[in-house]
C-alpha atoms as a PDB file:
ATOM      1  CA  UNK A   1    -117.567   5.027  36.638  1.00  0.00           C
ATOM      2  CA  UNK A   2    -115.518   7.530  35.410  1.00  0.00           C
ATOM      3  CA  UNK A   3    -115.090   8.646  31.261  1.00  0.00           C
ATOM      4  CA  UNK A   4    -112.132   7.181  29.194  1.00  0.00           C
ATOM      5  CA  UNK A   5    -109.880   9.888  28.039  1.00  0.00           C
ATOM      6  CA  UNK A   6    -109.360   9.818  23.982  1.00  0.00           C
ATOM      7  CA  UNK A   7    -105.447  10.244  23.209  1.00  0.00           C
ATOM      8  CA  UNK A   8    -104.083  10.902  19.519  1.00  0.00           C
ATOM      9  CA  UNK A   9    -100.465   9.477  19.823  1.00  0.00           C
ATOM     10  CA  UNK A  10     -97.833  11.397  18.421  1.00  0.00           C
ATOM     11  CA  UNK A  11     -95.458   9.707  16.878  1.00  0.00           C
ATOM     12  CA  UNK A  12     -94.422   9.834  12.987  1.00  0.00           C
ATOM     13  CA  UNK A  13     -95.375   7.095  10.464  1.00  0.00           C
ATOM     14  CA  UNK A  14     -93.911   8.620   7.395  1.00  0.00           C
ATOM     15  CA  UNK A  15     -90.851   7.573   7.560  1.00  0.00           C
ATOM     16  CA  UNK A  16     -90.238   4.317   6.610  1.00  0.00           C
ATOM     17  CA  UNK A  17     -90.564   1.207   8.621  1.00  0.00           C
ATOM     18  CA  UNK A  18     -87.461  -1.186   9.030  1.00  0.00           C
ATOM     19  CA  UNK A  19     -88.354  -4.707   7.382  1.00  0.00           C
ATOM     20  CA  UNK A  20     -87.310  -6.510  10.842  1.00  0.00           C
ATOM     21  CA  UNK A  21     -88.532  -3.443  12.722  1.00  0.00           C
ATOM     22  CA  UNK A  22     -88.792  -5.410  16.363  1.00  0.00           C
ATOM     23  CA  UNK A  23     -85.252  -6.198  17.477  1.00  0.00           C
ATOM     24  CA  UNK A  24     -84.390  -7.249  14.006  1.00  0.00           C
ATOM     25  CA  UNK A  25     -86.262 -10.476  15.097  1.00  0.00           C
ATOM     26  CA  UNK A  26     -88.427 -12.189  12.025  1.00  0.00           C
ATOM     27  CA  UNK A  27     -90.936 -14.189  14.410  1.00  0.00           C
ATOM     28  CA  UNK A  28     -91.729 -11.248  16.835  1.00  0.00           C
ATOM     29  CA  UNK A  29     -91.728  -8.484  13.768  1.00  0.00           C
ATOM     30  CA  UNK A  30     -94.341 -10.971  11.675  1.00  0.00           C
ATOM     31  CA  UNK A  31     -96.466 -11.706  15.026  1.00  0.00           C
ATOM     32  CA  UNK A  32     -97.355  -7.811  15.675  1.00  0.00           C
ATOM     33  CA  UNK A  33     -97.591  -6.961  12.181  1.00  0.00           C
ATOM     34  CA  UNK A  34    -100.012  -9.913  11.793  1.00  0.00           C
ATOM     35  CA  UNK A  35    -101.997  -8.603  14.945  1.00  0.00           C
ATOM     36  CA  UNK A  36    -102.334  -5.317  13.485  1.00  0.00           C
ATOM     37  CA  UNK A  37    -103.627  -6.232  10.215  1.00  0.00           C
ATOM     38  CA  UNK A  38    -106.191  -7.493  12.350  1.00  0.00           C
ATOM     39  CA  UNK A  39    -107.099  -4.615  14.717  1.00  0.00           C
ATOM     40  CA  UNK A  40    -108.868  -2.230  12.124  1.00  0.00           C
ATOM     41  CA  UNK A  41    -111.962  -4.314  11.101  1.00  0.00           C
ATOM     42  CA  UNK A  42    -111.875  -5.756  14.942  1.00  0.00           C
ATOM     43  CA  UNK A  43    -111.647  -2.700  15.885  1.00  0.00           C
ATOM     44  CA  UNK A  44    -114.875  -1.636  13.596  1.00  0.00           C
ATOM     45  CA  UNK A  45    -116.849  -3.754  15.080  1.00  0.00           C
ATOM     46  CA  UNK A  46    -116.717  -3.365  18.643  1.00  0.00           C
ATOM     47  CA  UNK A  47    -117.119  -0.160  17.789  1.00  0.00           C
ATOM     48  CA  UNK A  48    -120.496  -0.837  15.840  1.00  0.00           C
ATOM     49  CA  UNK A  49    -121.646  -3.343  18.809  1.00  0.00           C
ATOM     50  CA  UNK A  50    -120.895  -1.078  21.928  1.00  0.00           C
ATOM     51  CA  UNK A  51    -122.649   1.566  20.038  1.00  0.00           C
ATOM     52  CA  UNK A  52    -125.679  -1.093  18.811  1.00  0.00           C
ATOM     53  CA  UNK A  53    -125.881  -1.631  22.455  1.00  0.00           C
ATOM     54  CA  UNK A  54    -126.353   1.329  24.837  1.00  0.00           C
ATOM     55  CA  UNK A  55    -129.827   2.048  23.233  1.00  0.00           C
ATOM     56  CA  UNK A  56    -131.346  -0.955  24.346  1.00  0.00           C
ATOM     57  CA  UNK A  57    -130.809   0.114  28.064  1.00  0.00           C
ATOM     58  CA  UNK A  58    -133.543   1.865  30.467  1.00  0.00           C
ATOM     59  CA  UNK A  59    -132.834   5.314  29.652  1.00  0.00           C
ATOM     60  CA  UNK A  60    -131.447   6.068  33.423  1.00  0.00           C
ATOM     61  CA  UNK A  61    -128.479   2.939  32.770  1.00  0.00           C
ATOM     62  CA  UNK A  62    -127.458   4.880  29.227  1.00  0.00           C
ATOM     63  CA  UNK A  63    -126.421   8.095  31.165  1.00  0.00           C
ATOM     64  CA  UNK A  64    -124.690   5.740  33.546  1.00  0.00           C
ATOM     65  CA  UNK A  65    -122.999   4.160  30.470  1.00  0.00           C
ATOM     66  CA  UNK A  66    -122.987   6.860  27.820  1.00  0.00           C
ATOM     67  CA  UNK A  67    -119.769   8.155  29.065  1.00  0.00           C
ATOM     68  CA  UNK A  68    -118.030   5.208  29.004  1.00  0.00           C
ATOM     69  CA  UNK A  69    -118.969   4.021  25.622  1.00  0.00           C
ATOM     70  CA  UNK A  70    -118.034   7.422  23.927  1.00  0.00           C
ATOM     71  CA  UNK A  71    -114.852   7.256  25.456  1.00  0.00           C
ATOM     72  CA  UNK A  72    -114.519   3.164  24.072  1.00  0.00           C
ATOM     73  CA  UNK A  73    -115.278   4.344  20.850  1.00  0.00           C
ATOM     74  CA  UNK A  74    -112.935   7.066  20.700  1.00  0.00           C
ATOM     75  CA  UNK A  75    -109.629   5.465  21.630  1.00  0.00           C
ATOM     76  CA  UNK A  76    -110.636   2.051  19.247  1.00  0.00           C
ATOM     77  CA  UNK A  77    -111.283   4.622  16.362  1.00  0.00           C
ATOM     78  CA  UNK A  78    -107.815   6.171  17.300  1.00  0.00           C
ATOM     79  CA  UNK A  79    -106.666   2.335  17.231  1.00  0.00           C
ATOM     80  CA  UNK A  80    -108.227   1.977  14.188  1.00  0.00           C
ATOM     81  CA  UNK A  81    -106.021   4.484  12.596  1.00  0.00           C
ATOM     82  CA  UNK A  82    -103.262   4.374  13.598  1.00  0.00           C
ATOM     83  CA  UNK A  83    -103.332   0.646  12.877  1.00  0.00           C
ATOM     84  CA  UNK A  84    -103.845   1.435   9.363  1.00  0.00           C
ATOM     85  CA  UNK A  85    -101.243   3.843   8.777  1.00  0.00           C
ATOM     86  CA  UNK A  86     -98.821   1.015  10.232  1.00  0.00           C
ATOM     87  CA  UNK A  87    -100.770  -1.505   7.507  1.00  0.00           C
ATOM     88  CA  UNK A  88     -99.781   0.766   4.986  1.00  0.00           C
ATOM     89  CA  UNK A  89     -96.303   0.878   5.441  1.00  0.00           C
ATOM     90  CA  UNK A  90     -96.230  -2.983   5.576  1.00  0.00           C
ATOM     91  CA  UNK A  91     -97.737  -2.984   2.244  1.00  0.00           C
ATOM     92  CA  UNK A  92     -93.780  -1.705   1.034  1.00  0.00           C
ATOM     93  CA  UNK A  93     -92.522  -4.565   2.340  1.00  0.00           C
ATOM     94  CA  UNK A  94     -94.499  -7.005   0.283  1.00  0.00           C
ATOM     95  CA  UNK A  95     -96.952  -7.639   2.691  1.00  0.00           C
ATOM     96  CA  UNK A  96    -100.054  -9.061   1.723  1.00  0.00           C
ATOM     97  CA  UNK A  97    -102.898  -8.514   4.555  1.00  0.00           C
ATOM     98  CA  UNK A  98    -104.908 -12.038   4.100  1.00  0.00           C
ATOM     99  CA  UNK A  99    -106.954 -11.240   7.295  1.00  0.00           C
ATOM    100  CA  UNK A 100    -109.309  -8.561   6.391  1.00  0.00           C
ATOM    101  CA  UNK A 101    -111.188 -10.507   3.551  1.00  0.00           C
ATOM    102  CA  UNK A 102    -111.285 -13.206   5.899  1.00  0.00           C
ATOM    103  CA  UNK A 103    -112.868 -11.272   8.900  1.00  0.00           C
ATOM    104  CA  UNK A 104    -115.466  -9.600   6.091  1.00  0.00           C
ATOM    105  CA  UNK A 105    -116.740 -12.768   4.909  1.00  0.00           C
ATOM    106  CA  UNK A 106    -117.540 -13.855   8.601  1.00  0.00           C
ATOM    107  CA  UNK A 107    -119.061 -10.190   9.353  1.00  0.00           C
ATOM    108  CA  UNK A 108    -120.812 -10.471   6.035  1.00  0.00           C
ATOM    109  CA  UNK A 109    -122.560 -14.295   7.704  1.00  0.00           C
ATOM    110  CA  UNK A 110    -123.099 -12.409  11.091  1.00  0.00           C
ATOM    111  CA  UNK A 111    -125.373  -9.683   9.652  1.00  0.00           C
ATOM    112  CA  UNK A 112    -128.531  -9.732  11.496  1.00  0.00           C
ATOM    113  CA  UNK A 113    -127.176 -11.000  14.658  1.00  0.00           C
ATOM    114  CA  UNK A 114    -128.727  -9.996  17.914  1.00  0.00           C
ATOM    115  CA  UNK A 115    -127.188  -7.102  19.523  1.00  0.00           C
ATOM    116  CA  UNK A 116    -126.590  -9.004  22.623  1.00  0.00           C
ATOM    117  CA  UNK A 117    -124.548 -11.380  20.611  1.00  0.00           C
ATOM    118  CA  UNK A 118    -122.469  -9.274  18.623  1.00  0.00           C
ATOM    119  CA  UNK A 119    -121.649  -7.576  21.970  1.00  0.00           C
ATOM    120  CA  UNK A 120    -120.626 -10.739  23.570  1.00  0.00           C
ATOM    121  CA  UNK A 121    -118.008 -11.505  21.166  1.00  0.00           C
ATOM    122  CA  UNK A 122    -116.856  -7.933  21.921  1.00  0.00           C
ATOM    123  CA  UNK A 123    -116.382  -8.571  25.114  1.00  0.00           C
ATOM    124  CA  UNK A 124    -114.583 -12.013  24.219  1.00  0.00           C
ATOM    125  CA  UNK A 125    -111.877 -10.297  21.705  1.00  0.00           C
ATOM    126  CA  UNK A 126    -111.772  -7.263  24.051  1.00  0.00           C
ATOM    127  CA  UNK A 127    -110.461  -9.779  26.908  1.00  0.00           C
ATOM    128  CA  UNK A 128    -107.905 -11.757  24.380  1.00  0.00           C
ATOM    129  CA  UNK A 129    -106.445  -7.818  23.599  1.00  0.00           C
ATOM    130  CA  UNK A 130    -106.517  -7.028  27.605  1.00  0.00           C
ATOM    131  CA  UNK A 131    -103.963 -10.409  27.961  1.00  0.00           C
ATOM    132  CA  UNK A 132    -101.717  -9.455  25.690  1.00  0.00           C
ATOM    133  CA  UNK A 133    -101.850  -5.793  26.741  1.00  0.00           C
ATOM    134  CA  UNK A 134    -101.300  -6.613  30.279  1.00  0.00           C
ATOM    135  CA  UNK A 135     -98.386  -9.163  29.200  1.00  0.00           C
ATOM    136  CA  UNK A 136     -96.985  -6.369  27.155  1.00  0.00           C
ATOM    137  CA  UNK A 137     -97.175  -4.365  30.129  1.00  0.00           C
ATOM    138  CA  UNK A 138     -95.065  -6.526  32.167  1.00  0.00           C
ATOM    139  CA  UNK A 139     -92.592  -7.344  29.657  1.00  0.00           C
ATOM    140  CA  UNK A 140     -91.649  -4.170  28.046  1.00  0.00           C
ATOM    141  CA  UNK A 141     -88.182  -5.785  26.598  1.00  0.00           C
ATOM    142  CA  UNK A 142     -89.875  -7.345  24.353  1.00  0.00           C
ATOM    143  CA  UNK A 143     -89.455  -4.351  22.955  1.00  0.00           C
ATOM    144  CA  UNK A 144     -85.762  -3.917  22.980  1.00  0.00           C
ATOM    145  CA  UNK A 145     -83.820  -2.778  20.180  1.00  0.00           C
ATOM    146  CA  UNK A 146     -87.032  -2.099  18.545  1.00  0.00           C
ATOM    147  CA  UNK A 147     -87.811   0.919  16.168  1.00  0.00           C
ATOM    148  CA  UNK A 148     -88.860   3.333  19.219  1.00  0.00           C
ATOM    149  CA  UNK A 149     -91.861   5.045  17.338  1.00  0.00           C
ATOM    150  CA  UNK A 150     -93.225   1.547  16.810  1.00  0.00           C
ATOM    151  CA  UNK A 151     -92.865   0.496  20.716  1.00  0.00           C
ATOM    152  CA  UNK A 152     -94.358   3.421  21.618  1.00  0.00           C
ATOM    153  CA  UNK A 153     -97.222   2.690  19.380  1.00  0.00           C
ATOM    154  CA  UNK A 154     -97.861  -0.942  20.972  1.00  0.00           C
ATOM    155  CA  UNK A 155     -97.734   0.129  24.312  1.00  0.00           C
ATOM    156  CA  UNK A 156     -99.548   2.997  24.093  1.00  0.00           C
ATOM    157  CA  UNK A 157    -102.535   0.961  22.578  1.00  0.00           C
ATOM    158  CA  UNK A 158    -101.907  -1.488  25.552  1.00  0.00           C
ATOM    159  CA  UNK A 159    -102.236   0.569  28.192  1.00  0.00           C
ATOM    160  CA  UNK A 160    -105.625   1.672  26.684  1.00  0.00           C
ATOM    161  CA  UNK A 161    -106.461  -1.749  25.986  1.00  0.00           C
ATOM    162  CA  UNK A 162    -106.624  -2.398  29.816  1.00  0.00           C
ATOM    163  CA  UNK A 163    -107.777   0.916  30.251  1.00  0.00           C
ATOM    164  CA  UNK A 164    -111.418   0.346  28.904  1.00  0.00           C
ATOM    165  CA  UNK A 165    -111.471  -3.563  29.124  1.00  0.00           C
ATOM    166  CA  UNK A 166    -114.609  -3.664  30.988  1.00  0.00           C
ATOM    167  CA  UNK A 167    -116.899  -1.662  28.952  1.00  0.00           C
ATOM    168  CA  UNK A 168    -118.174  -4.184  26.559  1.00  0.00           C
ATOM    169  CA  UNK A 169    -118.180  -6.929  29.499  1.00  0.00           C
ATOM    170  CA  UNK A 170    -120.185  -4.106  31.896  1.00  0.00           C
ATOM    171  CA  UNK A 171    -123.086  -3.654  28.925  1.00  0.00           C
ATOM    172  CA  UNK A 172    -123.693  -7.578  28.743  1.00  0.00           C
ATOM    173  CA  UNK A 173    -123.884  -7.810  31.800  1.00  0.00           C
ATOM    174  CA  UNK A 174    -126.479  -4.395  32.180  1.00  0.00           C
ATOM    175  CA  UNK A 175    -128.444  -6.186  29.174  1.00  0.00           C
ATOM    176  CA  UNK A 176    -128.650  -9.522  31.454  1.00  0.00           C
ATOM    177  CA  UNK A 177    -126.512 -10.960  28.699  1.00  0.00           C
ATOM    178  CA  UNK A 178    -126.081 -14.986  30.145  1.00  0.00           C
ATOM    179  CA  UNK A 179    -123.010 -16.894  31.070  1.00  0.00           C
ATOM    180  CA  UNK A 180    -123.699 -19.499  28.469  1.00  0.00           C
ATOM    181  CA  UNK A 181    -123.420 -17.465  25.627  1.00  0.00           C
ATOM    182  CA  UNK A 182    -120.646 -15.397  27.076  1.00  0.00           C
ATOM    183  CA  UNK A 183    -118.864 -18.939  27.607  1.00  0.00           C
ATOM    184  CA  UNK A 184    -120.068 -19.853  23.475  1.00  0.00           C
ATOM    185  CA  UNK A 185    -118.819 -16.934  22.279  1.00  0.00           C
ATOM    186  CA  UNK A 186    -115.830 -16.317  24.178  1.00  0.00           C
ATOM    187  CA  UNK A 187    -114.504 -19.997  23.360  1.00  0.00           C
ATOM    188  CA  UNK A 188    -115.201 -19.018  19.165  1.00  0.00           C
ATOM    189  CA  UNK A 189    -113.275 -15.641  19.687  1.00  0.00           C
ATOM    190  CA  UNK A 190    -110.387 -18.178  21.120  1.00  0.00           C
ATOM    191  CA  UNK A 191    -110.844 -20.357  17.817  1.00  0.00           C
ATOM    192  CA  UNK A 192    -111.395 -17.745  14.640  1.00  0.00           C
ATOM    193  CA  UNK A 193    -108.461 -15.582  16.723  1.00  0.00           C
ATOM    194  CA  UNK A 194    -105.446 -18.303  17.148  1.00  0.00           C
ATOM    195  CA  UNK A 195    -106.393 -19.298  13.748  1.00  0.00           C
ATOM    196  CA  UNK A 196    -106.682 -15.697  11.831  1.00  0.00           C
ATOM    197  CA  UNK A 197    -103.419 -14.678  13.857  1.00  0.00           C
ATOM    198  CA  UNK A 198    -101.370 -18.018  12.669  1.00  0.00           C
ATOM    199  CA  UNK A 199    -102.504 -17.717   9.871  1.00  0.00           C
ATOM    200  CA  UNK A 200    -101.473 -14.340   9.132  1.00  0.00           C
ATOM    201  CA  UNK A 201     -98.107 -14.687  10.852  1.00  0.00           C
ATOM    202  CA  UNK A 202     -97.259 -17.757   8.608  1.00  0.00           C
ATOM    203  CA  UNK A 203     -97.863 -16.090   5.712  1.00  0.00           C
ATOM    204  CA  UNK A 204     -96.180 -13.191   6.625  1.00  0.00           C
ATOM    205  CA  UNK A 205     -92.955 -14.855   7.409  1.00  0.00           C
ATOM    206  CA  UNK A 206     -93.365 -16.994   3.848  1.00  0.00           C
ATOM    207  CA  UNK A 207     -93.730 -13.515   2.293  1.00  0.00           C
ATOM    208  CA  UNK A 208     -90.662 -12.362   4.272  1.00  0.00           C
ATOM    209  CA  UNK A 209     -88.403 -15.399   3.545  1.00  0.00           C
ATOM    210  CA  UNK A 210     -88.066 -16.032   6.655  1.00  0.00           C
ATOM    211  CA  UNK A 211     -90.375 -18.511   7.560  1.00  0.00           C
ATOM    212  CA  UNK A 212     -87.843 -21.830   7.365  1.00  0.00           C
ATOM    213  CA  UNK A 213     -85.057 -20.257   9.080  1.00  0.00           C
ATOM    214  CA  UNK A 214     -83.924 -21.766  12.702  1.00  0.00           C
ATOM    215  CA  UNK A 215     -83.807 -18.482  14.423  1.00  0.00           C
ATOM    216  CA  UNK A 216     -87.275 -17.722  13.577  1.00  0.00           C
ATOM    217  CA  UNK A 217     -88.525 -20.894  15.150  1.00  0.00           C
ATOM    218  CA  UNK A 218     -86.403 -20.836  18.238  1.00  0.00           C
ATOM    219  CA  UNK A 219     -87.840 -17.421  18.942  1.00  0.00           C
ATOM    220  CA  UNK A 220     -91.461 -18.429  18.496  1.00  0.00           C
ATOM    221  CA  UNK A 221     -90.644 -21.271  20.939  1.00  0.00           C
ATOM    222  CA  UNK A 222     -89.245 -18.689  23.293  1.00  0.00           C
ATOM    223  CA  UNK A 223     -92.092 -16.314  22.899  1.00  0.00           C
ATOM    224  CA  UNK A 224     -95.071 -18.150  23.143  1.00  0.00           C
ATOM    225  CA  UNK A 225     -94.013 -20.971  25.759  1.00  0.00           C
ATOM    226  CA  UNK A 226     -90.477 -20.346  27.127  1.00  0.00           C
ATOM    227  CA  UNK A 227     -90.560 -19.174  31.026  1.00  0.00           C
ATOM    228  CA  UNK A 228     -91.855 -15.733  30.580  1.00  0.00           C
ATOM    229  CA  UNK A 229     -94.123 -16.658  27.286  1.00  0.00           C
ATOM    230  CA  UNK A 230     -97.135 -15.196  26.662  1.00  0.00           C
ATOM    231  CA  UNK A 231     -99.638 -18.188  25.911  1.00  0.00           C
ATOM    232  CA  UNK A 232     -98.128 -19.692  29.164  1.00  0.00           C
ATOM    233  CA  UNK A 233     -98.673 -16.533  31.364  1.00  0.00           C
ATOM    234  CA  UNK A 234    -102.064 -15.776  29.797  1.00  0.00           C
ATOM    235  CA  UNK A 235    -103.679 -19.524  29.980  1.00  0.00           C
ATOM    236  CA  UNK A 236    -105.137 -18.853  33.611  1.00  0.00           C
ATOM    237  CA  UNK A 237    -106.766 -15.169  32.927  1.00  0.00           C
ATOM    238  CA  UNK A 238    -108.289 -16.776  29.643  1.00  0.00           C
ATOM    239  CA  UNK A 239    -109.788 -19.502  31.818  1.00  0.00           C
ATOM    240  CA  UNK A 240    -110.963 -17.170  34.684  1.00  0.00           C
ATOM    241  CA  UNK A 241    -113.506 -15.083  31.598  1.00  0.00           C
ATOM    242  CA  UNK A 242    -115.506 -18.727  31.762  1.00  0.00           C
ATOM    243  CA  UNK A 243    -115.765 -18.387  35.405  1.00  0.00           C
ATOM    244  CA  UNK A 244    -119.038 -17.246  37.443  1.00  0.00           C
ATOM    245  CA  UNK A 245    -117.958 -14.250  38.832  1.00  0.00           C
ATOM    246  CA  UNK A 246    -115.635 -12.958  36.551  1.00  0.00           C
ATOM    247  CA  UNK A 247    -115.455  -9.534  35.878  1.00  0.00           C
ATOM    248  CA  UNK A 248    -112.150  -7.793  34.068  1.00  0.00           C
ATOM    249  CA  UNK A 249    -111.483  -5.838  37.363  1.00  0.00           C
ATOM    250  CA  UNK A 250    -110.298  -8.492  38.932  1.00  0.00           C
ATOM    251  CA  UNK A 251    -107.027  -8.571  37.376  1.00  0.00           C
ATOM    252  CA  UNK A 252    -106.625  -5.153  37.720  1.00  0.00           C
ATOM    253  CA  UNK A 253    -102.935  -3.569  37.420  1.00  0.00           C
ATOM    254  CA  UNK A 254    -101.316   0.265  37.885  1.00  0.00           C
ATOM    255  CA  UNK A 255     -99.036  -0.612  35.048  1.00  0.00           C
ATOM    256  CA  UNK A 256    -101.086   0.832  31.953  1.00  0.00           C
ATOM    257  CA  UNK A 257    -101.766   4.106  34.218  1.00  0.00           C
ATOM    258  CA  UNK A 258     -97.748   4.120  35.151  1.00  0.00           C
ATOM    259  CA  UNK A 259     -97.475   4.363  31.259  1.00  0.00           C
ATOM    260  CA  UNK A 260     -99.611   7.007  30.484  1.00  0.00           C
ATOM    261  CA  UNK A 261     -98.855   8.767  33.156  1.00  0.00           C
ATOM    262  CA  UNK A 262     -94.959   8.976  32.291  1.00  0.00           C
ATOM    263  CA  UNK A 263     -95.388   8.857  28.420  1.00  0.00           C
ATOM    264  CA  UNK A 264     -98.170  11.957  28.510  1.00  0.00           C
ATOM    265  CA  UNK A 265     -95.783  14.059  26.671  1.00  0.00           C
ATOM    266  CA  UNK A 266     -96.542  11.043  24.091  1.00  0.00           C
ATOM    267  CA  UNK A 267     -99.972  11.904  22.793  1.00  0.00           C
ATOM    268  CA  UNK A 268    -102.481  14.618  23.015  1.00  0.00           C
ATOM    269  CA  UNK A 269    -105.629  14.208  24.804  1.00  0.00           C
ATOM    270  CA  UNK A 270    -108.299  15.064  22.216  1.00  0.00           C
ATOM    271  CA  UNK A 271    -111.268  13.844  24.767  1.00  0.00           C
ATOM    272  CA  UNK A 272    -110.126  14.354  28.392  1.00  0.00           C
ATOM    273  CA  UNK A 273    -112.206  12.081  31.065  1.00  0.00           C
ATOM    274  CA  UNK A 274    -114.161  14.292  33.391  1.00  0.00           C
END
């Protein structure tokens, strides 16, 4: 299994952000920002889990693994980050990030959790990020007329997205973690994660002004469910995660190594897989 290279992304996030900074489209621009005032506590705690995790192996499977899960931490602290220097630049738009509080009450409830179960729902949110990576992937105009920095930004964090998908799946699995509560937690993640994300992207747009306007509706239409949209692409690889022999492999795809391979100029490797 080989190590996950660590990237720091270079690209400049003092300058301000436009208000409609993805293709001066309100929907679109409210849906990422809501995702990313997501990603840092997310982020936090698969971080936390993965790491909770690898200890309770046989000491010959955490070699095996220790690699891997120092290269998952790096790039989701990088994530992290990076996430929250965007966050702070939404803030000057009058942006009010509603999600964190919400996501520490529920961490606050899940304190004392079993390992094992905190790393299941990693593995859950870690396959929701993989779908929309690997959609993001494939549908790169999504992306055009946006602020370049910022599309940059997403699919950079894509490609790593699919890049270390497996590692939270590969330790359940190595702790004997069961289907059933993979299945349990995996359908939750689906629940608190449409509901935090519409959440946050409704009151973003109210914040924005733009939330009554035609144009923003016709575009969410088009988004989510038109021919190409992203809940209607991603419904059968969210299905497949409850299957028996799933593993994130499967829907393997060259597409996040074509990016960093011809966007290397794009980052600096700060951890460099082995």
């Amino acid at each position: 299994m080989p190590a996950l290279s660590v990237r720091r992304l270079l690209i400049d996030l003092e300058t301000p952000i436009e208000r409609h900074w993805c293709g001066n489209d309100p929907f679109r621009t409210a849906l990422f920002n809501a995702l990313s005032m997501g990603f840092p506590p997310g982020e936090q705690l698969f971080i936390d889990s993965v790491r909770a995790a690898l200890p309770l192996l046989p000491q010959a499977e955490q070699a095996h693994f220790s690699d891997q899960v120092a290269g998952f931490i790096g790039q989701e602290a990088t994530h992290r980050r990076i996430h929250g220097l965007f966050n702070a630049r939404l803030e000057q738009h009058g942006l009010v990030n509603a999600w964190i509080p919400r996501a520490q009450r529920r961490l606050k409830k899940m304190e004392g959790f079993a390992p094992k179960h905190m790393l299941a729902l990693t593995a859950a949110y870690e396959h929701f990020t993989a779908l929309l990576a690997q959609w993001l992937l494939q549908h790169q105009d999504v992306f055009e007329h946006c602020d370049g920095r910022l599309k940059k930004l997403w699919l950079w964090h894509s490609a790593e997205e699919v890049e270390h998908k497996a590692v939270a799946f590969d330790l359940y699995q190595a702790l004997c973690g069961s289907r059933a509560w993979r299945s349990f937690w995996f359908l939750s993640a689906t629940l608190v994660f449409a509901t935090d994300t519409l959440h946050q992207t409704l009151y973003n747009l109210k914040r924005d002004g733009t939330l009554w306007q035609r144009r923003t509706w016709f575009s969410a239409a088009r988004f989510l469910f038109g021919r190409d949209g992203v809940l209607r692409h991603s419904f059968g690889p969210w299905r497949a995660y409850m299957g028996k022999h799933f593993h994130p492999a499967q829907a393997d795809s060259p597409l996040a190594r074509q990016w960093l391979a011809a966007n290397a100029d794009s980052f600096a490797v700060v951890q460099a897989r082995e």
